[in-house]
C-alpha atoms as a PDB file:
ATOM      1  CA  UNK A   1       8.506  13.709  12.378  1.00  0.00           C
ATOM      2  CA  UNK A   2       7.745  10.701  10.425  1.00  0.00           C
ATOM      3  CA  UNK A   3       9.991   8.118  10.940  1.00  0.00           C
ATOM      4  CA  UNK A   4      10.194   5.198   8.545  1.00  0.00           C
ATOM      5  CA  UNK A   5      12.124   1.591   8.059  1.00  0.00           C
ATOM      6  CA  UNK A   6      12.189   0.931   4.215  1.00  0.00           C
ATOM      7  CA  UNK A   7      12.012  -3.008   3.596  1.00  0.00           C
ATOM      8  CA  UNK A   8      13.819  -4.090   0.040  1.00  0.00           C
ATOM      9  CA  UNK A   9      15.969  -6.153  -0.988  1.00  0.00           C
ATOM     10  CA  UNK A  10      17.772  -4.254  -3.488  1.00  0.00           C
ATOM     11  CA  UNK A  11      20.332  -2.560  -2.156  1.00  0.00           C
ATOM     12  CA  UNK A  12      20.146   0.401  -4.899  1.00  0.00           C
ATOM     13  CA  UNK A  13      16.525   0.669  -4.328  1.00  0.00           C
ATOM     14  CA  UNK A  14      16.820   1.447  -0.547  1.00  0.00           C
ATOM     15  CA  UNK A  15      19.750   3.827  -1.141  1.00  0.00           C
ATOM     16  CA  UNK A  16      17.991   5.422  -3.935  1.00  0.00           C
ATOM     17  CA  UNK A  17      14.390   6.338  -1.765  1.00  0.00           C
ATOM     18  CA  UNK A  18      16.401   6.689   1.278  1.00  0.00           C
ATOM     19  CA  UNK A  19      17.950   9.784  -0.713  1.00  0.00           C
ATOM     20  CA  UNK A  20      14.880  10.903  -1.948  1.00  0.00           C
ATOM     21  CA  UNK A  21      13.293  10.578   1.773  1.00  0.00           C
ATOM     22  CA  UNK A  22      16.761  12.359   3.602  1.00  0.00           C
ATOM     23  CA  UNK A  23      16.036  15.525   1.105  1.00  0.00           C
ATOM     24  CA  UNK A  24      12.210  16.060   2.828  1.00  0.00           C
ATOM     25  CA  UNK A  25      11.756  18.023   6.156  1.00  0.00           C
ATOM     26  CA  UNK A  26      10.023  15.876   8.421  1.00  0.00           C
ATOM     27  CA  UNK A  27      10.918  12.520   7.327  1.00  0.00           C
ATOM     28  CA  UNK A  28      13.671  10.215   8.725  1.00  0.00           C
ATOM     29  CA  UNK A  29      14.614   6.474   7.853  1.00  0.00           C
ATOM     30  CA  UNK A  30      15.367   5.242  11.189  1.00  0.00           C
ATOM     31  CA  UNK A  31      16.493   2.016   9.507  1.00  0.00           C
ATOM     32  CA  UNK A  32      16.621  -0.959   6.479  1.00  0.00           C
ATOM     33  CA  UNK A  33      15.605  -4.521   5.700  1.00  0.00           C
ATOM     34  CA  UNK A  34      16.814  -6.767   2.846  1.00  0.00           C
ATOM     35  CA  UNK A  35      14.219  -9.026   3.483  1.00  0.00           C
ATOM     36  CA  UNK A  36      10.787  -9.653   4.905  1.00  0.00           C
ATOM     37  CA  UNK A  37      12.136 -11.298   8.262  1.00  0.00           C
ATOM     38  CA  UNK A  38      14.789  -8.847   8.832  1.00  0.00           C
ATOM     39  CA  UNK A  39      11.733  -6.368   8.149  1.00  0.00           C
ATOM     40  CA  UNK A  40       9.714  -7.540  11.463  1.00  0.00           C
ATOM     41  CA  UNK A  41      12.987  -7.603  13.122  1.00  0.00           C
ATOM     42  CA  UNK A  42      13.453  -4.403  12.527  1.00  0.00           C
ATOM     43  CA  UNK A  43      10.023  -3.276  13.069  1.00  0.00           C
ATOM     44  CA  UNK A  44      10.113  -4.404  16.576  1.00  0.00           C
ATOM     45  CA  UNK A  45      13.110  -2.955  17.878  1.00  0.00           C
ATOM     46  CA  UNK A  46      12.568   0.489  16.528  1.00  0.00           C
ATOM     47  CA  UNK A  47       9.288   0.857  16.243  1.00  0.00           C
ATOM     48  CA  UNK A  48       8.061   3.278  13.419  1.00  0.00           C
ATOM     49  CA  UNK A  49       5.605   5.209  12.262  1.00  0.00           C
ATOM     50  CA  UNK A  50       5.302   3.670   8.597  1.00  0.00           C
ATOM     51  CA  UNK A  51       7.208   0.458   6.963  1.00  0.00           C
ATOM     52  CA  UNK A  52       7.596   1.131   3.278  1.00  0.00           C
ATOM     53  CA  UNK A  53       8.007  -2.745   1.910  1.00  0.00           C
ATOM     54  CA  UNK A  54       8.478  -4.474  -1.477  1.00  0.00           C
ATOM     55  CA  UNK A  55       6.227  -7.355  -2.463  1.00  0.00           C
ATOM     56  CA  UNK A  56       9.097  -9.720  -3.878  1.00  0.00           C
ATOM     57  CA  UNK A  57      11.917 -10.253  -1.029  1.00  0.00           C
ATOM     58  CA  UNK A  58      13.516 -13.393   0.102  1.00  0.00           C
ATOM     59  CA  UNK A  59      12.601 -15.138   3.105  1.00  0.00           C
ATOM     60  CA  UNK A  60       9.119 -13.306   3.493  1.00  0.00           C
ATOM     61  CA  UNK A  61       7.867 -11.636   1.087  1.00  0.00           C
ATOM     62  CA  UNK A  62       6.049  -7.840   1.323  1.00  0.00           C
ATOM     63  CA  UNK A  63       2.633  -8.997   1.664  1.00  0.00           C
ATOM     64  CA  UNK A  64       3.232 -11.982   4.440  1.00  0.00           C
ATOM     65  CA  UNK A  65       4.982  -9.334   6.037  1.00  0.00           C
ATOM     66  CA  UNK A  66       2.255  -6.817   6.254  1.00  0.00           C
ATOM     67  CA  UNK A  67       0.364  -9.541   7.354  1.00  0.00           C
ATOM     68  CA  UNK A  68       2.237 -10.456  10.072  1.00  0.00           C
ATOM     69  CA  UNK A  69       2.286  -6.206  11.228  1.00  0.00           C
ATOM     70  CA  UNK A  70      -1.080  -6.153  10.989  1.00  0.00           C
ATOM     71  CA  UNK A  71      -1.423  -8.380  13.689  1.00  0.00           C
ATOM     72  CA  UNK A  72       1.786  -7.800  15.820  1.00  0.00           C
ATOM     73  CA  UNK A  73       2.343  -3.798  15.388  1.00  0.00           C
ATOM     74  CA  UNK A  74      -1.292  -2.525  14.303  1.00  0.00           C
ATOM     75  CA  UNK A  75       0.249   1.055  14.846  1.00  0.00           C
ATOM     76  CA  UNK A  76       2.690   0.450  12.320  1.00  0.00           C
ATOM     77  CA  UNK A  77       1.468   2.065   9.110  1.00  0.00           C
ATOM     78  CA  UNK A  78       2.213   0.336   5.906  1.00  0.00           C
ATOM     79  CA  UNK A  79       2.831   1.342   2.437  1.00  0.00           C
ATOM     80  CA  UNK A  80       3.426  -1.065  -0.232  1.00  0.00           C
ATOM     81  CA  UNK A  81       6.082  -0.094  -2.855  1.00  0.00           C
ATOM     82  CA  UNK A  82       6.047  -1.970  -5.736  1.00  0.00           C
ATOM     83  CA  UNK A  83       6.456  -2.923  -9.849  1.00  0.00           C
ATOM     84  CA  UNK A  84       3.761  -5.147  -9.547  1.00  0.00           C
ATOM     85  CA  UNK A  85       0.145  -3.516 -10.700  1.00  0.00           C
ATOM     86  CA  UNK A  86      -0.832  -7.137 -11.246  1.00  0.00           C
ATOM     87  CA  UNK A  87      -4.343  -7.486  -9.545  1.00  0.00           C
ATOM     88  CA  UNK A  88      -3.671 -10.407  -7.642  1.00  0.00           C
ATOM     89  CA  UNK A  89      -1.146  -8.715  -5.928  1.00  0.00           C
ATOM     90  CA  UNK A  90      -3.340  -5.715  -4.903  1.00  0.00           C
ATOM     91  CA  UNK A  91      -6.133  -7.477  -3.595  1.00  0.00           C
ATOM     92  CA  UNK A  92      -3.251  -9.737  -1.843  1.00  0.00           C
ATOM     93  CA  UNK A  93      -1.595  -7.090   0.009  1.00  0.00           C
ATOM     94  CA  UNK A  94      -5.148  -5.321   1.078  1.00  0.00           C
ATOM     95  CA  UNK A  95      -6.383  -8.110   2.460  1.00  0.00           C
ATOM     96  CA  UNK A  96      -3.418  -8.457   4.457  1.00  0.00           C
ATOM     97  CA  UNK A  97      -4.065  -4.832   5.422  1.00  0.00           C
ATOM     98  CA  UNK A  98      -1.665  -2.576   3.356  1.00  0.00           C
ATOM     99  CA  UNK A  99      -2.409   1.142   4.282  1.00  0.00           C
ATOM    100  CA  UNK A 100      -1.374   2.093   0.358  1.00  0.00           C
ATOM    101  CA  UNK A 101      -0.442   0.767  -2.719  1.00  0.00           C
ATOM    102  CA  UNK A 102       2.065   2.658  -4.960  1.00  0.00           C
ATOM    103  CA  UNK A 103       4.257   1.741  -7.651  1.00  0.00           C
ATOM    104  CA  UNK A 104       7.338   2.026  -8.642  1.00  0.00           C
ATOM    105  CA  UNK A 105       7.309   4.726 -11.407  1.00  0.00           C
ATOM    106  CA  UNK A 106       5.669   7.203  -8.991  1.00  0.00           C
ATOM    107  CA  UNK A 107       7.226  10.653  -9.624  1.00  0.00           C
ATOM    108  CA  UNK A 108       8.546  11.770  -6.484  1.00  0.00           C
ATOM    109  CA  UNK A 109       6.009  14.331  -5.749  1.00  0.00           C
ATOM    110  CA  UNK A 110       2.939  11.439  -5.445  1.00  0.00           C
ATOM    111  CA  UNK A 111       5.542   8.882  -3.607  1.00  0.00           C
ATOM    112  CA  UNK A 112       5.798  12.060  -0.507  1.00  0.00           C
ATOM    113  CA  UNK A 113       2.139  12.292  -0.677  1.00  0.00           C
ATOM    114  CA  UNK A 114       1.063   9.135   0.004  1.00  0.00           C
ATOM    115  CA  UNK A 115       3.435   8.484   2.253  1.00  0.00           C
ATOM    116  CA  UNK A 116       2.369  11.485   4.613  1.00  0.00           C
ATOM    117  CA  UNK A 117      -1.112  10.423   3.879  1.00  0.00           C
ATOM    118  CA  UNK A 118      -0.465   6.778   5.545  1.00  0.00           C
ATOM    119  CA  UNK A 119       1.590   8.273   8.049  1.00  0.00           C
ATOM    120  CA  UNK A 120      -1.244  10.624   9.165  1.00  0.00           C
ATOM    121  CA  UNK A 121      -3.893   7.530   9.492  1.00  0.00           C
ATOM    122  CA  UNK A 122      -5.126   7.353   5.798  1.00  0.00           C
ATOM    123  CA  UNK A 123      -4.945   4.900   2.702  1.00  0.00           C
ATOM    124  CA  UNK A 124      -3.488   6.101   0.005  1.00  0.00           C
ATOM    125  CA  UNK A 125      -3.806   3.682  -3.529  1.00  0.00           C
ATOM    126  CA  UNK A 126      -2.491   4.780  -6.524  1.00  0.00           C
ATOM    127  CA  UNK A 127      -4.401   5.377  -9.899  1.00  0.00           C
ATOM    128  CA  UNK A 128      -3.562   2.207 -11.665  1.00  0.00           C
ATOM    129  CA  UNK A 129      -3.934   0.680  -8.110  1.00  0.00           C
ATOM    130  CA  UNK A 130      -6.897   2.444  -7.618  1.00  0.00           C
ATOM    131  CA  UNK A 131      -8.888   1.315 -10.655  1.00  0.00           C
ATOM    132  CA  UNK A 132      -8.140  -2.420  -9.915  1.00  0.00           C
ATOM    133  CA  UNK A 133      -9.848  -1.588  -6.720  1.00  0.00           C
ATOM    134  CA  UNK A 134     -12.827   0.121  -8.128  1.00  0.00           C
ATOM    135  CA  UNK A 135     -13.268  -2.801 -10.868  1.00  0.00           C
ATOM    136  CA  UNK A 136     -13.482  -5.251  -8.159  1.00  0.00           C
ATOM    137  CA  UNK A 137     -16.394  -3.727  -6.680  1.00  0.00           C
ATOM    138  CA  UNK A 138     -18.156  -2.944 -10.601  1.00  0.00           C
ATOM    139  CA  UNK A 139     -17.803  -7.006 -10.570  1.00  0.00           C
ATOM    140  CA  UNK A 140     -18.606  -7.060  -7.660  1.00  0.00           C
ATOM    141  CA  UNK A 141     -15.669  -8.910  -5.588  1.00  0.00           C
ATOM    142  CA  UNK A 142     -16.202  -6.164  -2.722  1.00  0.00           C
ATOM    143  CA  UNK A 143     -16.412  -9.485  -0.027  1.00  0.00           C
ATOM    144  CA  UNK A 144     -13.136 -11.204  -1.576  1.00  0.00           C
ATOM    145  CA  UNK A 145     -11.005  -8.370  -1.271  1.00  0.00           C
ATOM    146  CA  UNK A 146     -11.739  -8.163   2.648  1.00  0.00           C
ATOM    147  CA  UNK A 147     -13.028 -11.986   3.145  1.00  0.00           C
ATOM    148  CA  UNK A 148      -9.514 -13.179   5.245  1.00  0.00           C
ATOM    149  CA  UNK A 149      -9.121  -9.672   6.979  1.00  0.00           C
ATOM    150  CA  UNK A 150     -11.968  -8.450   9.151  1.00  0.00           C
ATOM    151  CA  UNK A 151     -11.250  -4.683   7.869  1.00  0.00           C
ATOM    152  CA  UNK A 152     -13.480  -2.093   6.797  1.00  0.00           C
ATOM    153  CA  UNK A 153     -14.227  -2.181   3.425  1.00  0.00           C
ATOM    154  CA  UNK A 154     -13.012   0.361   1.171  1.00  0.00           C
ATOM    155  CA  UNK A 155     -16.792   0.968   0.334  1.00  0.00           C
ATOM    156  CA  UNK A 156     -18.794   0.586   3.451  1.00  0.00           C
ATOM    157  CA  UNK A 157     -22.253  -0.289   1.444  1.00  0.00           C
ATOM    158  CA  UNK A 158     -23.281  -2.620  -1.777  1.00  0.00           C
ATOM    159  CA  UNK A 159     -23.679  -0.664  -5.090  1.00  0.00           C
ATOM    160  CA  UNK A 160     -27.035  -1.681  -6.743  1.00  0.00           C
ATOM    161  CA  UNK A 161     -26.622  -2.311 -10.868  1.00  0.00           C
ATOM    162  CA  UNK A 162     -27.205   0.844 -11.751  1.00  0.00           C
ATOM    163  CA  UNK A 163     -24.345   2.559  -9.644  1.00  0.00           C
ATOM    164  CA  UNK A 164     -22.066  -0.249 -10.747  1.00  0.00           C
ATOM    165  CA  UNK A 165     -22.995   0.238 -14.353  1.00  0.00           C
ATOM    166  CA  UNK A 166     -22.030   4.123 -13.883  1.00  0.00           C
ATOM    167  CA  UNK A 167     -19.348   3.442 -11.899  1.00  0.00           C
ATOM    168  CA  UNK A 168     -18.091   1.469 -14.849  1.00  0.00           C
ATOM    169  CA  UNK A 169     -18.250   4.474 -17.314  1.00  0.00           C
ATOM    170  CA  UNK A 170     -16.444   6.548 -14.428  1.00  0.00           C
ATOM    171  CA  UNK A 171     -13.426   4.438 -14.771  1.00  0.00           C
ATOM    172  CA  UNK A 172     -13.841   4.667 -18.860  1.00  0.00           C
ATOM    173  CA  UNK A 173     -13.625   8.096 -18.147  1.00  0.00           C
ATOM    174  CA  UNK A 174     -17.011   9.353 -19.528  1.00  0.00           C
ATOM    175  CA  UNK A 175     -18.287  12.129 -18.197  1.00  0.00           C
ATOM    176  CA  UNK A 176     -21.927  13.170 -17.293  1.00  0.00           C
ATOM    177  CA  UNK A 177     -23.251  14.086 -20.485  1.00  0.00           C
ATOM    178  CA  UNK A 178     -21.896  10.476 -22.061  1.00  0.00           C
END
């Protein structure tokens, strides 16, 4: 049983996934936030497995509050749910040590799945997500994206020029013989 606590402050929103969620074996909300201090409230007195959290709420927003989890309730999985595919906000709520990244217009199929896969102890980023990710290493920002948070990075090693140069035609989608 995964039990979650979905932080939003859209009432609609909350309603809306905790439908989606009610309709899957396995998953419970055990409760709601309508804003990122509410959120931690929350967080502490029931205790879940994963927080699923907007970036944009009032009085904290998503990524302070990850922030703050990551040091007071490091069991407490986290899985950012947002509009935003900006980059800024990406590398903002990694560094504060978001388990995964999805957006908004996920189909429902890809929001279950990486929300099991954070649940279960893995990170879970989606594709746009992902390739914001991938282009800060090409550029080679791998040390900014973990410089406040002393995480793992995402790649454990340096890519020399070469890899980063192929690396680059990976996300243009070329394929070997290009």
């Amino acid at each position: 049983m995964i039990n979650v606590v979905l932080a939003d402050d859209h009432v609609l929103v909350r309603n809306g996934i905790k439908a989606l969620l009610e309709d899957q074996t396995g998953i419970t909300v055990i409760d709601e936030a309508s804003d990122g201090k509410e959120a931690l409230e929350v967080i502490a007195k029931n205790k879940p497995h994963v927080l699923i959290v907007d970036i944009r709420m009032p009085e904290m927003n998503g990524i302070e509050v990850v922030a703050e989890m990551s040091k007071r309730h490091k069991d407490v999985k986290t899985l950012v749910l947002s509009m935003h595919d900006s980059e800024e906000y990406v590398v903002k709520a990694i560094q504060a040590g978001a388990d995964g990244y999805l957006l908004k217009g996920a189909s429902k199929n890809e929001f279950i799945k990486a929300l099991t896969k954070v649940a279960s102890g893995g990170k879970y980023f989606t594709g746009d997500v992902s390739t914001i990710i991938m282009n800060n290493f090409v550029n080679g920002n791998t040390t900014e994206i973990h410089a406040e948070k002393k995480v793992p990075h995402i790649l454990p090693f340096k890519l020399t020029k070469r890899e980063k140069q192929i690396l680059g035609l990976v996300l243009e989608l070329k394929n070997n013989k290009d």
